[in-house]
PDB file of N, CA and C in Angstrom:
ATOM      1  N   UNK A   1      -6.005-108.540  67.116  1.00  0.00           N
ATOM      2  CA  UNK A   1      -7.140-108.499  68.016  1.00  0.00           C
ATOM      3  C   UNK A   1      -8.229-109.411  67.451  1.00  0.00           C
ATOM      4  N   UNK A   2      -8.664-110.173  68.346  1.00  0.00           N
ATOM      5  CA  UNK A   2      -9.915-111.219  68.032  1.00  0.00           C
ATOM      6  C   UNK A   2     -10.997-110.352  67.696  1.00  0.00           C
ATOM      7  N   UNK A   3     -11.520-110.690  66.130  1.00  0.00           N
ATOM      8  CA  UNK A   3     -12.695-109.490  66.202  1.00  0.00           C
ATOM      9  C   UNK A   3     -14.152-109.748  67.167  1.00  0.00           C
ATOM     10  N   UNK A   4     -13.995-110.583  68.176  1.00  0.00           N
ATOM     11  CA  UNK A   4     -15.159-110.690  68.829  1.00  0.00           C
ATOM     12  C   UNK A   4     -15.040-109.828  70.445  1.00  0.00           C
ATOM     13  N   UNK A   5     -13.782-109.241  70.269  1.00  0.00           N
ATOM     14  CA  UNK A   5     -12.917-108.258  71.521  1.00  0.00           C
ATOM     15  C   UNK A   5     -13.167-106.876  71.425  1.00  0.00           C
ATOM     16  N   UNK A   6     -13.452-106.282  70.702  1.00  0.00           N
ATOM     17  CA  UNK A   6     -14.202-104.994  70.629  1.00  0.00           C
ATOM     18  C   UNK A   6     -15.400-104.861  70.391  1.00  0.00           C
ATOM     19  N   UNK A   7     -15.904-103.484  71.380  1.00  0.00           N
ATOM     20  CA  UNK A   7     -17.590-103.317  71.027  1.00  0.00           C
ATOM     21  C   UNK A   7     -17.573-102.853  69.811  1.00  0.00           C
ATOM     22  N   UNK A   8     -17.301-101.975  69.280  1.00  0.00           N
ATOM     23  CA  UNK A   8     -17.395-100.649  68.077  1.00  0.00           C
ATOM     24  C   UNK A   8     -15.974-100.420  67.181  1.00  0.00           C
ATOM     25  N   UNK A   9     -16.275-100.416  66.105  1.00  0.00           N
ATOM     26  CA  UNK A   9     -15.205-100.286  65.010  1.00  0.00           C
ATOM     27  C   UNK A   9     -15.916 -99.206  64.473  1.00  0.00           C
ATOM     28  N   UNK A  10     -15.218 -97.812  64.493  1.00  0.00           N
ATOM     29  CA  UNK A  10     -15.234 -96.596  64.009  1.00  0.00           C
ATOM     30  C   UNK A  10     -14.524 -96.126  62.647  1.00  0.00           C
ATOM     31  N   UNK A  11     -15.191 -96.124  61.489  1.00  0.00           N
ATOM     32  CA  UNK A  11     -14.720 -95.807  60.238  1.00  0.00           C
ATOM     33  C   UNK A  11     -14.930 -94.602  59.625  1.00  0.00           C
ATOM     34  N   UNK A  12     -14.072 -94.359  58.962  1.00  0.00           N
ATOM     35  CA  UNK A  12     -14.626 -93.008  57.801  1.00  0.00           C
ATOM     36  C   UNK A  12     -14.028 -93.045  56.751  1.00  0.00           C
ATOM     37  N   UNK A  13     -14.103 -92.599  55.401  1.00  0.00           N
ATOM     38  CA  UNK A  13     -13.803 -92.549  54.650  1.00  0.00           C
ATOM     39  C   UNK A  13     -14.141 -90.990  54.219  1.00  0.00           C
ATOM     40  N   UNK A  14     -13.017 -90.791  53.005  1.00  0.00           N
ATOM     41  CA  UNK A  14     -12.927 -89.085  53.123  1.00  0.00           C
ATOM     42  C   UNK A  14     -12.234 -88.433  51.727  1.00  0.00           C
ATOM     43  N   UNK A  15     -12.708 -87.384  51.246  1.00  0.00           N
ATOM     44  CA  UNK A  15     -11.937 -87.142  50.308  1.00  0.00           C
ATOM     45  C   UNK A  15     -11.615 -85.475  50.926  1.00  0.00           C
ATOM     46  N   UNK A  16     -10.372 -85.010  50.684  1.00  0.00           N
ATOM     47  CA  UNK A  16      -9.999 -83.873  51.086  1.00  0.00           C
ATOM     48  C   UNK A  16     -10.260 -83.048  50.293  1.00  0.00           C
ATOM     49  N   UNK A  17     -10.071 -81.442  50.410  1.00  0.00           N
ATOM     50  CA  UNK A  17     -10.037 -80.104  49.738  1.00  0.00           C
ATOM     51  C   UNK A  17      -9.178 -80.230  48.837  1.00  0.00           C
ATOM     52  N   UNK A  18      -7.714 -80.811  49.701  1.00  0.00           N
ATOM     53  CA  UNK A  18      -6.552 -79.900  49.040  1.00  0.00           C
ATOM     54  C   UNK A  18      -5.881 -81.149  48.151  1.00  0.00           C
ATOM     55  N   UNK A  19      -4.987 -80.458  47.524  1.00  0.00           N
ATOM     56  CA  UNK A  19      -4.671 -81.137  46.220  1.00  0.00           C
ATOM     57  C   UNK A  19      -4.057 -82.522  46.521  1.00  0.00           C
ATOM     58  N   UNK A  20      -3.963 -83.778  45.724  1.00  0.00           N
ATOM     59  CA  UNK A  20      -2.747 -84.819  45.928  1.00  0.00           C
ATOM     60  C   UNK A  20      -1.643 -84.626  45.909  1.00  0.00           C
ATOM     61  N   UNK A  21      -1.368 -85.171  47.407  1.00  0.00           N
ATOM     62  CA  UNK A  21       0.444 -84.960  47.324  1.00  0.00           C
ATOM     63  C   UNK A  21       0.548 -83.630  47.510  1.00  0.00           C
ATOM     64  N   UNK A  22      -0.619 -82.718  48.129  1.00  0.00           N
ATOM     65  CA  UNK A  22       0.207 -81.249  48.535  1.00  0.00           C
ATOM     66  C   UNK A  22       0.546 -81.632  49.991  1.00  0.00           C
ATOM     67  N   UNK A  23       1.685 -80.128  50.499  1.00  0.00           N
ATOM     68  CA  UNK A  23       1.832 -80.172  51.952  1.00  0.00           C
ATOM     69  C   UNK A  23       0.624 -80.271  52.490  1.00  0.00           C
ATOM     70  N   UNK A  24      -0.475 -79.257  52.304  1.00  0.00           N
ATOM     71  CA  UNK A  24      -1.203 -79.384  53.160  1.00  0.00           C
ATOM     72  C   UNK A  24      -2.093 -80.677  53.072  1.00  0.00           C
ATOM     73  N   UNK A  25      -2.417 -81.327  52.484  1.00  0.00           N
ATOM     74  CA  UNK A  25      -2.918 -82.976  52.537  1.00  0.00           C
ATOM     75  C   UNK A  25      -2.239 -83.351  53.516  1.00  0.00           C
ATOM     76  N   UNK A  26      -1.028 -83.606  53.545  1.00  0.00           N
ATOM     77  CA  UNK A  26       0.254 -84.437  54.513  1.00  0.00           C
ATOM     78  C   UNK A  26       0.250 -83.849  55.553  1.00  0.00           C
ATOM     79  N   UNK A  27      -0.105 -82.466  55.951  1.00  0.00           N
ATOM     80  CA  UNK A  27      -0.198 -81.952  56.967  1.00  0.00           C
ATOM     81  C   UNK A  27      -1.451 -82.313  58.145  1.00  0.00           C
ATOM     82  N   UNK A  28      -2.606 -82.244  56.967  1.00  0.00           N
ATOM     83  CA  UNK A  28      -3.657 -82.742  57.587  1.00  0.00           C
ATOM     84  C   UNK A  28      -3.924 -84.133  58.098  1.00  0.00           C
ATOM     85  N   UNK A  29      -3.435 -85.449  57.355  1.00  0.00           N
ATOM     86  CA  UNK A  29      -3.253 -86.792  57.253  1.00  0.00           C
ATOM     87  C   UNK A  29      -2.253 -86.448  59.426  1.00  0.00           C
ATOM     88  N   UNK A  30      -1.453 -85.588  59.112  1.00  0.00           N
ATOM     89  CA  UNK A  30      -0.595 -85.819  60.194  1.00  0.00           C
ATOM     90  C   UNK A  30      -1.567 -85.754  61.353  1.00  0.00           C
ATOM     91  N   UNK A  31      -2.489 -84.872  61.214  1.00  0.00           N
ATOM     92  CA  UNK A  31      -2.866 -84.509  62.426  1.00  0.00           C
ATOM     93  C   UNK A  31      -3.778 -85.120  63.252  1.00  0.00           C
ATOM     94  N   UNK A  32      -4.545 -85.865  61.449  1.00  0.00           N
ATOM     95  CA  UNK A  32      -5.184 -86.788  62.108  1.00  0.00           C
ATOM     96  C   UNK A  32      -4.294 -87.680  62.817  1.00  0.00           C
ATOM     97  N   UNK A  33      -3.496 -88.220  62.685  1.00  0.00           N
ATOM     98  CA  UNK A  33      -2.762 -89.397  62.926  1.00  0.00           C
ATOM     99  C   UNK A  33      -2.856 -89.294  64.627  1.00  0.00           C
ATOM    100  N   UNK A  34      -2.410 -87.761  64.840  1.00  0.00           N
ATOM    101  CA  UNK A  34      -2.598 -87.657  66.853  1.00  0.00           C
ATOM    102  C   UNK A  34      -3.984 -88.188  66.942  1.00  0.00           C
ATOM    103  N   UNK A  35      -5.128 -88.635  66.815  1.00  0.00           N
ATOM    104  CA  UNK A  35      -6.253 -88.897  67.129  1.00  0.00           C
ATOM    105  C   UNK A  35      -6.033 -90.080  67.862  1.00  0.00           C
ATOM    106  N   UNK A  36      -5.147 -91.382  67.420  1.00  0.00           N
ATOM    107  CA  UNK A  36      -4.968 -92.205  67.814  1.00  0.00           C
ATOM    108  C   UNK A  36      -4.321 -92.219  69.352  1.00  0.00           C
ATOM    109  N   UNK A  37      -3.434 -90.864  69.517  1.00  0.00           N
ATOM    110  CA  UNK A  37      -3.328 -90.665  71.337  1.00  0.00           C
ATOM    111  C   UNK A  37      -4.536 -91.181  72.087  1.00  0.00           C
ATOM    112  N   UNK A  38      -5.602 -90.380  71.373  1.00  0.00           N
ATOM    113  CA  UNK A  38      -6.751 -90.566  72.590  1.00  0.00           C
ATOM    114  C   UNK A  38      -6.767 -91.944  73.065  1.00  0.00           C
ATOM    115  N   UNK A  39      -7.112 -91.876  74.455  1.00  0.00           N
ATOM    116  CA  UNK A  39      -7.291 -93.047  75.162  1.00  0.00           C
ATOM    117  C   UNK A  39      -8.468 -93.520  74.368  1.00  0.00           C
ATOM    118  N   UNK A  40      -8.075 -95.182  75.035  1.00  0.00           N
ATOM    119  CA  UNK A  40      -9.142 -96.353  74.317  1.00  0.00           C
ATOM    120  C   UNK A  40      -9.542 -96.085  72.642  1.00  0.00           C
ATOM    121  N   UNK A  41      -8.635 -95.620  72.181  1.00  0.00           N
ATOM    122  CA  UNK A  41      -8.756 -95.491  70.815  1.00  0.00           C
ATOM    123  C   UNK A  41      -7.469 -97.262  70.441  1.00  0.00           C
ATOM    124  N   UNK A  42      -7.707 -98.287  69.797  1.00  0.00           N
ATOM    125  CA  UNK A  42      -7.281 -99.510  69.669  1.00  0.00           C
ATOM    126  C   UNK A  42      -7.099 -99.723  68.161  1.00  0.00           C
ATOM    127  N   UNK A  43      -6.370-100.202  67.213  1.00  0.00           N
ATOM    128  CA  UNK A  43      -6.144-100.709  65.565  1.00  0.00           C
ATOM    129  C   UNK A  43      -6.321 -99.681  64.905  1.00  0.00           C
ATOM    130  N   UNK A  44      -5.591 -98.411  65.313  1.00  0.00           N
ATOM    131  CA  UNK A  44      -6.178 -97.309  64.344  1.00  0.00           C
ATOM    132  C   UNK A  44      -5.425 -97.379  63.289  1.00  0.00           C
ATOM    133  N   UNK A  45      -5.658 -96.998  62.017  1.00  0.00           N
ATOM    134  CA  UNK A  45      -4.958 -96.911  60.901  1.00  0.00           C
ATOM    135  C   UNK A  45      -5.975 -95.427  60.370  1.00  0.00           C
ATOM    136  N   UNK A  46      -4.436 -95.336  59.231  1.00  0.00           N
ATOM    137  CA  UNK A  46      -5.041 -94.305  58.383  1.00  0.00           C
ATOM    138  C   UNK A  46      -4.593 -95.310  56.890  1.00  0.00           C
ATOM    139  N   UNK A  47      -5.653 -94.962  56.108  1.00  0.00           N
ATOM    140  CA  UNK A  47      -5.655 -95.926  54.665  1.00  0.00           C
ATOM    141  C   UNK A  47      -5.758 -95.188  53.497  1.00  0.00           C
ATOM    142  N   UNK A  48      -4.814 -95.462  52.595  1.00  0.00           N
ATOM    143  CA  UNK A  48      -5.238 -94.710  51.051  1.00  0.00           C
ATOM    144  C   UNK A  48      -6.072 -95.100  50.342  1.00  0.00           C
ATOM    145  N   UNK A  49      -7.444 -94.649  49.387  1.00  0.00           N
ATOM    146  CA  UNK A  49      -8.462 -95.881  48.617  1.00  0.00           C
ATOM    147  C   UNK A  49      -7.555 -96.062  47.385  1.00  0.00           C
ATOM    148  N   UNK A  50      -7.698 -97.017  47.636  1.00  0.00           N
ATOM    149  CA  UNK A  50      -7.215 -97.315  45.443  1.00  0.00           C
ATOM    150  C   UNK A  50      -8.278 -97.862  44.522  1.00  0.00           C
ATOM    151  N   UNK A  51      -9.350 -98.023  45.027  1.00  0.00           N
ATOM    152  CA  UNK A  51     -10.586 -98.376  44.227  1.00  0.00           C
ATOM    153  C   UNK A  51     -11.243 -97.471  43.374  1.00  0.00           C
ATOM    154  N   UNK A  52     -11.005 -97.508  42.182  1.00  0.00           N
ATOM    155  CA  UNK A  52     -11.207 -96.186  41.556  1.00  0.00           C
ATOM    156  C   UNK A  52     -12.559 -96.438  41.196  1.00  0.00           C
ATOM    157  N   UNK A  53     -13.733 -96.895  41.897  1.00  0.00           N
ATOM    158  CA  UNK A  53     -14.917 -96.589  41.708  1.00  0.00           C
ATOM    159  C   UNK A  53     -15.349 -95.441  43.132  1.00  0.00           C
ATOM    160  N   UNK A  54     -14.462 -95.217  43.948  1.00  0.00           N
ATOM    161  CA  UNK A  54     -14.864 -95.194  45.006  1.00  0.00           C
ATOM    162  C   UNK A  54     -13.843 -93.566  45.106  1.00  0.00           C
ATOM    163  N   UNK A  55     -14.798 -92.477  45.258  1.00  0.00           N
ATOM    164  CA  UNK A  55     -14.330 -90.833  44.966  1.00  0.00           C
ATOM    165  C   UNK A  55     -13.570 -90.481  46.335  1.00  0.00           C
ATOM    166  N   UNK A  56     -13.586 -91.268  47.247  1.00  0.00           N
ATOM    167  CA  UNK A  56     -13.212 -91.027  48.409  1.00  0.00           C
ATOM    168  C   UNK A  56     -11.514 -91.243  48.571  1.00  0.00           C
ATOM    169  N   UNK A  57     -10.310 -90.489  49.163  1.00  0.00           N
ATOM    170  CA  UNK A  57      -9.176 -90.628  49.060  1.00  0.00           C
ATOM    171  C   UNK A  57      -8.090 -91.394  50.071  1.00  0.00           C
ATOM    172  N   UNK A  58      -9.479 -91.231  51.356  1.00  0.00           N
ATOM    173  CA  UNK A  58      -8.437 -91.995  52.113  1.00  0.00           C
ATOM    174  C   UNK A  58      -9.858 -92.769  53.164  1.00  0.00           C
ATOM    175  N   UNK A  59      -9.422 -93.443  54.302  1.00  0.00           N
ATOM    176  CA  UNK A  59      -9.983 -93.876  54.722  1.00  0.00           C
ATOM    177  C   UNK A  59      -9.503 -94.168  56.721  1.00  0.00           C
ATOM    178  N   UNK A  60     -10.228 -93.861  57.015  1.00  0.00           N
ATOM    179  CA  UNK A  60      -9.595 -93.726  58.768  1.00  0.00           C
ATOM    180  C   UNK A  60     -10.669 -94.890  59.339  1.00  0.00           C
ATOM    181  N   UNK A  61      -9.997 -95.944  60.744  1.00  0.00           N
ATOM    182  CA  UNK A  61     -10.395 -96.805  61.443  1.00  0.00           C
ATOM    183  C   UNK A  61      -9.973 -96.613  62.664  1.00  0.00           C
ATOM    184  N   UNK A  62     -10.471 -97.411  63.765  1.00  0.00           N
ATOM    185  CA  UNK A  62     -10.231 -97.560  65.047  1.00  0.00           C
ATOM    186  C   UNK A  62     -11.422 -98.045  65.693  1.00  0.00           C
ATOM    187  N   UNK A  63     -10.763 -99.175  66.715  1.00  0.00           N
ATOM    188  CA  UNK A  63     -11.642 -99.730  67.298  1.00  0.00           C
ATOM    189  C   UNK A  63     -11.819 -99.045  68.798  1.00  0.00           C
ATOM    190  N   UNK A  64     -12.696 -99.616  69.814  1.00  0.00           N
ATOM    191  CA  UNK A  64     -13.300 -99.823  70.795  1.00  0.00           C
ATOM    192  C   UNK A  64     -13.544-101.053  71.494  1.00  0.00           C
ATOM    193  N   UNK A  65     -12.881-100.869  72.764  1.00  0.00           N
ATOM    194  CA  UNK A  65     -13.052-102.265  73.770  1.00  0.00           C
ATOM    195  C   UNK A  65     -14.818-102.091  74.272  1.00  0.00           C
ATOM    196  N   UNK A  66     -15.336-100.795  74.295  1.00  0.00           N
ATOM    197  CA  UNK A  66     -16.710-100.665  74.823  1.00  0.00           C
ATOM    198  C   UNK A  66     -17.119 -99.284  74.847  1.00  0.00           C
ATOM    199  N   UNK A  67     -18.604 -99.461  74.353  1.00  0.00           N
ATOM    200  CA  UNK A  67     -18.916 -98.026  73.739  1.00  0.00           C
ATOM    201  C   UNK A  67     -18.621 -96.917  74.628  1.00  0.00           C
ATOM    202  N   UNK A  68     -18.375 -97.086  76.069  1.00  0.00           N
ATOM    203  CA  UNK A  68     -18.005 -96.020  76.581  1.00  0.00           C
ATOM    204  C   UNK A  68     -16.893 -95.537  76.083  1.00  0.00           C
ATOM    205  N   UNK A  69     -15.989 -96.346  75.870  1.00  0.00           N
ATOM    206  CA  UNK A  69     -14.491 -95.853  75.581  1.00  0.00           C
ATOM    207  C   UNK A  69     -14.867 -95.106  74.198  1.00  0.00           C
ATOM    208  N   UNK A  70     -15.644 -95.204  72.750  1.00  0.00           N
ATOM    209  CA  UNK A  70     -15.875 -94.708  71.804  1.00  0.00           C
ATOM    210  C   UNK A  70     -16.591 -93.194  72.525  1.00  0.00           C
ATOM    211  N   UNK A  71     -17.567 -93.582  73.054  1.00  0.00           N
ATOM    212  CA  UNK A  71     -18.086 -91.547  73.783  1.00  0.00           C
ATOM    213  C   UNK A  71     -17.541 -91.241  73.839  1.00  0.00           C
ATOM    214  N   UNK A  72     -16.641 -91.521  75.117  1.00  0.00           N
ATOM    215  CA  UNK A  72     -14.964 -90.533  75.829  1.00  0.00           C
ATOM    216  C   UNK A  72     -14.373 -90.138  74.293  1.00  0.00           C
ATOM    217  N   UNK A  73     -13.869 -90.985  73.499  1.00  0.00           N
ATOM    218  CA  UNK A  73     -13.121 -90.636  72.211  1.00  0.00           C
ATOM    219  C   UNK A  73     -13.810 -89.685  71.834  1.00  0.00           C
ATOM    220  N   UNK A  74     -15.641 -89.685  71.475  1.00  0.00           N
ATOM    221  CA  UNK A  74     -16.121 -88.788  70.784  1.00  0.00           C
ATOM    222  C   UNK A  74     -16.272 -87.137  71.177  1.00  0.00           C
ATOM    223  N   UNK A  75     -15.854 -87.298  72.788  1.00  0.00           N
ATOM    224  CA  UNK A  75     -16.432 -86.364  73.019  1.00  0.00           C
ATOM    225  C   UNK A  75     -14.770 -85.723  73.745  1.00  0.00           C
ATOM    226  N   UNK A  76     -13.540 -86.084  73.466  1.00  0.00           N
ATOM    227  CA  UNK A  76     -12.518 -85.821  73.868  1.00  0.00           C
ATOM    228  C   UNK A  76     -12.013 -84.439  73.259  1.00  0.00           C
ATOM    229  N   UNK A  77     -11.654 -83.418  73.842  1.00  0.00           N
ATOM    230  CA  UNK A  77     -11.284 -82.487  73.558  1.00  0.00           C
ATOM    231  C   UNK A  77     -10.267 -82.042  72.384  1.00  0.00           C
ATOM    232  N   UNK A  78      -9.467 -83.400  72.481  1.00  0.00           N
ATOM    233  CA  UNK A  78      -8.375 -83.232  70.697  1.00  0.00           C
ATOM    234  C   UNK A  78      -9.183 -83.744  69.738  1.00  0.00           C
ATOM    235  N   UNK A  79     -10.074 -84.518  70.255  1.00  0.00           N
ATOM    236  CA  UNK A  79     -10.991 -85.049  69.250  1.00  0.00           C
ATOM    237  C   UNK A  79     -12.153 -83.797  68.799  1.00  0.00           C
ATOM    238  N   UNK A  80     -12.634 -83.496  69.504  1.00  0.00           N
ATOM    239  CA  UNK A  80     -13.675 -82.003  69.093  1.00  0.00           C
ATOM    240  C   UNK A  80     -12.876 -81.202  68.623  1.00  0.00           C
ATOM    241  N   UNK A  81     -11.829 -80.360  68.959  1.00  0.00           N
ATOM    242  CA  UNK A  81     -10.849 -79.492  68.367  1.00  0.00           C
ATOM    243  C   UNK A  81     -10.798 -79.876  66.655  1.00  0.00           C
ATOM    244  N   UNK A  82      -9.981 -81.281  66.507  1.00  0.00           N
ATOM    245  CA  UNK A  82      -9.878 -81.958  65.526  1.00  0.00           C
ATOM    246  C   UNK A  82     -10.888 -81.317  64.331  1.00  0.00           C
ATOM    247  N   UNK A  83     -12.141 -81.819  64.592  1.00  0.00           N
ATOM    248  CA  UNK A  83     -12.828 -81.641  63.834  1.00  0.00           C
ATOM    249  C   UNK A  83     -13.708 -80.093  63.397  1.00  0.00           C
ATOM    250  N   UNK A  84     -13.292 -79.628  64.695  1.00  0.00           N
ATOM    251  CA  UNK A  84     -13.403 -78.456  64.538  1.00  0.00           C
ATOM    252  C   UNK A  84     -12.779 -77.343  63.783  1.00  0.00           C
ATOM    253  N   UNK A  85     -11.095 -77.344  64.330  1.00  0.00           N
ATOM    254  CA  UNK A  85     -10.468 -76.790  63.407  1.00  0.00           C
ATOM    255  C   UNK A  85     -10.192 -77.460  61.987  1.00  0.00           C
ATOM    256  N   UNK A  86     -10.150 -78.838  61.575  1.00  0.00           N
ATOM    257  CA  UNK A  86      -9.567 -79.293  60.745  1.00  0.00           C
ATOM    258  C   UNK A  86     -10.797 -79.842  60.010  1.00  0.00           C
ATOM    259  N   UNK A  87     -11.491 -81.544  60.348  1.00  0.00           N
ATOM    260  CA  UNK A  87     -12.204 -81.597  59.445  1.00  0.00           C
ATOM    261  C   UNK A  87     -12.959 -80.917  58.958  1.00  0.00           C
ATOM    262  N   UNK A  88     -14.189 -79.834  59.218  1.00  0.00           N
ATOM    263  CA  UNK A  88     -15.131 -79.539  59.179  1.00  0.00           C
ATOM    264  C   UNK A  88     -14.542 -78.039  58.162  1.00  0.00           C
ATOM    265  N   UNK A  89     -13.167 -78.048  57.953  1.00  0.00           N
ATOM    266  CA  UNK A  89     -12.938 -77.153  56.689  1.00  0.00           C
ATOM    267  C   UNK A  89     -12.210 -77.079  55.877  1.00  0.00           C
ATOM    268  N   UNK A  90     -11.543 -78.908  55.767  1.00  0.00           N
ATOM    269  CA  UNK A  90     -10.357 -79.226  55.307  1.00  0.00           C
ATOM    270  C   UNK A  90     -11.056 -80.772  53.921  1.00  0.00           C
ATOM    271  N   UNK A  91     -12.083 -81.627  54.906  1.00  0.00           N
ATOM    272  CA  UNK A  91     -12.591 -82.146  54.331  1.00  0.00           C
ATOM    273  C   UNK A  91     -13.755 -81.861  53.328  1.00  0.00           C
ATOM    274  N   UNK A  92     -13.816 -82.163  51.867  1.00  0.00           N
ATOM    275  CA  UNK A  92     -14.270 -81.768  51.138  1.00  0.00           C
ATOM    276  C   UNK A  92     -16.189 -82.968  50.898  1.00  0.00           C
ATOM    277  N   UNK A  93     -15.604 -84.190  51.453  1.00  0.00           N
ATOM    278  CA  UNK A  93     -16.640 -84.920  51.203  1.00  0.00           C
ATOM    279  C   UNK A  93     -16.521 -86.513  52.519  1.00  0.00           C
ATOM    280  N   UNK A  94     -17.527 -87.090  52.665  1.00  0.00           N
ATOM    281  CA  UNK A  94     -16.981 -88.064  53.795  1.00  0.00           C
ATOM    282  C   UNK A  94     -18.335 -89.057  53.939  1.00  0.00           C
ATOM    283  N   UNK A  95     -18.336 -90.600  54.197  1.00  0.00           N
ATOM    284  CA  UNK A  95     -19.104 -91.220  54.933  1.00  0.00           C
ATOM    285  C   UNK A  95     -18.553 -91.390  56.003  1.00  0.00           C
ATOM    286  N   UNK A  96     -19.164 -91.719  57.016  1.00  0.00           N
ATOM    287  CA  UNK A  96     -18.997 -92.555  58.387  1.00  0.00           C
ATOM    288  C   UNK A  96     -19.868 -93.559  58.608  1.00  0.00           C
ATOM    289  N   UNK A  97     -18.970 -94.755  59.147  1.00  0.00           N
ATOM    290  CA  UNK A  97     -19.967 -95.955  59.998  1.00  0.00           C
ATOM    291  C   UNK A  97     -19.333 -96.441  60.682  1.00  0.00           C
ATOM    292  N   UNK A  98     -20.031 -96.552  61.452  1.00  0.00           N
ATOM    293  CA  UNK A  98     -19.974 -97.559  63.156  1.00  0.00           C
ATOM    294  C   UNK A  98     -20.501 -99.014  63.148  1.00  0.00           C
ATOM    295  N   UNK A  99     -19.574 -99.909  63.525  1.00  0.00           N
ATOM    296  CA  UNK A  99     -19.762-101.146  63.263  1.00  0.00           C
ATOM    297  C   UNK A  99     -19.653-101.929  64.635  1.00  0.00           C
ATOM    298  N   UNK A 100     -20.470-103.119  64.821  1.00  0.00           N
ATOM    299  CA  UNK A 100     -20.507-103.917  66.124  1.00  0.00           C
ATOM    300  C   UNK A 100     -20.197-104.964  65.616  1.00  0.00           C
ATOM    301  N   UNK A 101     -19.613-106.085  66.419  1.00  0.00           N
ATOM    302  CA  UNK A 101     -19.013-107.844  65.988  1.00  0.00           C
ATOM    303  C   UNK A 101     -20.310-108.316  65.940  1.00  0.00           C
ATOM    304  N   UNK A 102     -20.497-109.100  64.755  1.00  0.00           N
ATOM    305  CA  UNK A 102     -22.051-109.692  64.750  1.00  0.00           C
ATOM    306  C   UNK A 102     -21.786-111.089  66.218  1.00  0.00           C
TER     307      UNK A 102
END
């Protein structure tokens, strides 16, 4: 994708609760992974950090053709669930940023 083709590039970075390499890490990693169903969700990846200055363990992306399509995502029902049941007691620590094509 031409990076001048999306409005919004949606990032996070994240360190989990549960241990390295447990089921439940892999379980959770999975579930995020359905996030990427949501419509107008575009280049999603899920990323491991290997920068060992950086406490955070993994790292999640996805773009946007236009900020509407990022609302709908934000405000999508697997997406609220998501974070409801999962991040908000699974994740131990996290930034987020939202990025536009200069």
């Amino acid at each position: 994708m031409n990076m001048k083709n999306y409005a919004v590039e949606h990032t996070v970075t994240f360190r989990l609760a549960h241990a390295a390499g447990s089921p439940a890490e892999q379980e959770f990693l999975n579930a995020a992974a359905e996030l990427e169903a949501i419509p107008g969700v575009q280049d999603f990846q899920i990323r491991k950090q290997t920068n060992p200055k950086n406490t955070h363990s993994y790292g999640i992306s996805m773009r946007f053709a236009s900020h509407d399509d990022y609302t709908a995502y934000s405000e999508h029902p697997s997406h609220v669930d998501f974070v409801q049941q999962r991040w908000l007691k699974e994740v131990a620590d996290f930034q987020e940023a939202d990025f536009e094509p200069l």
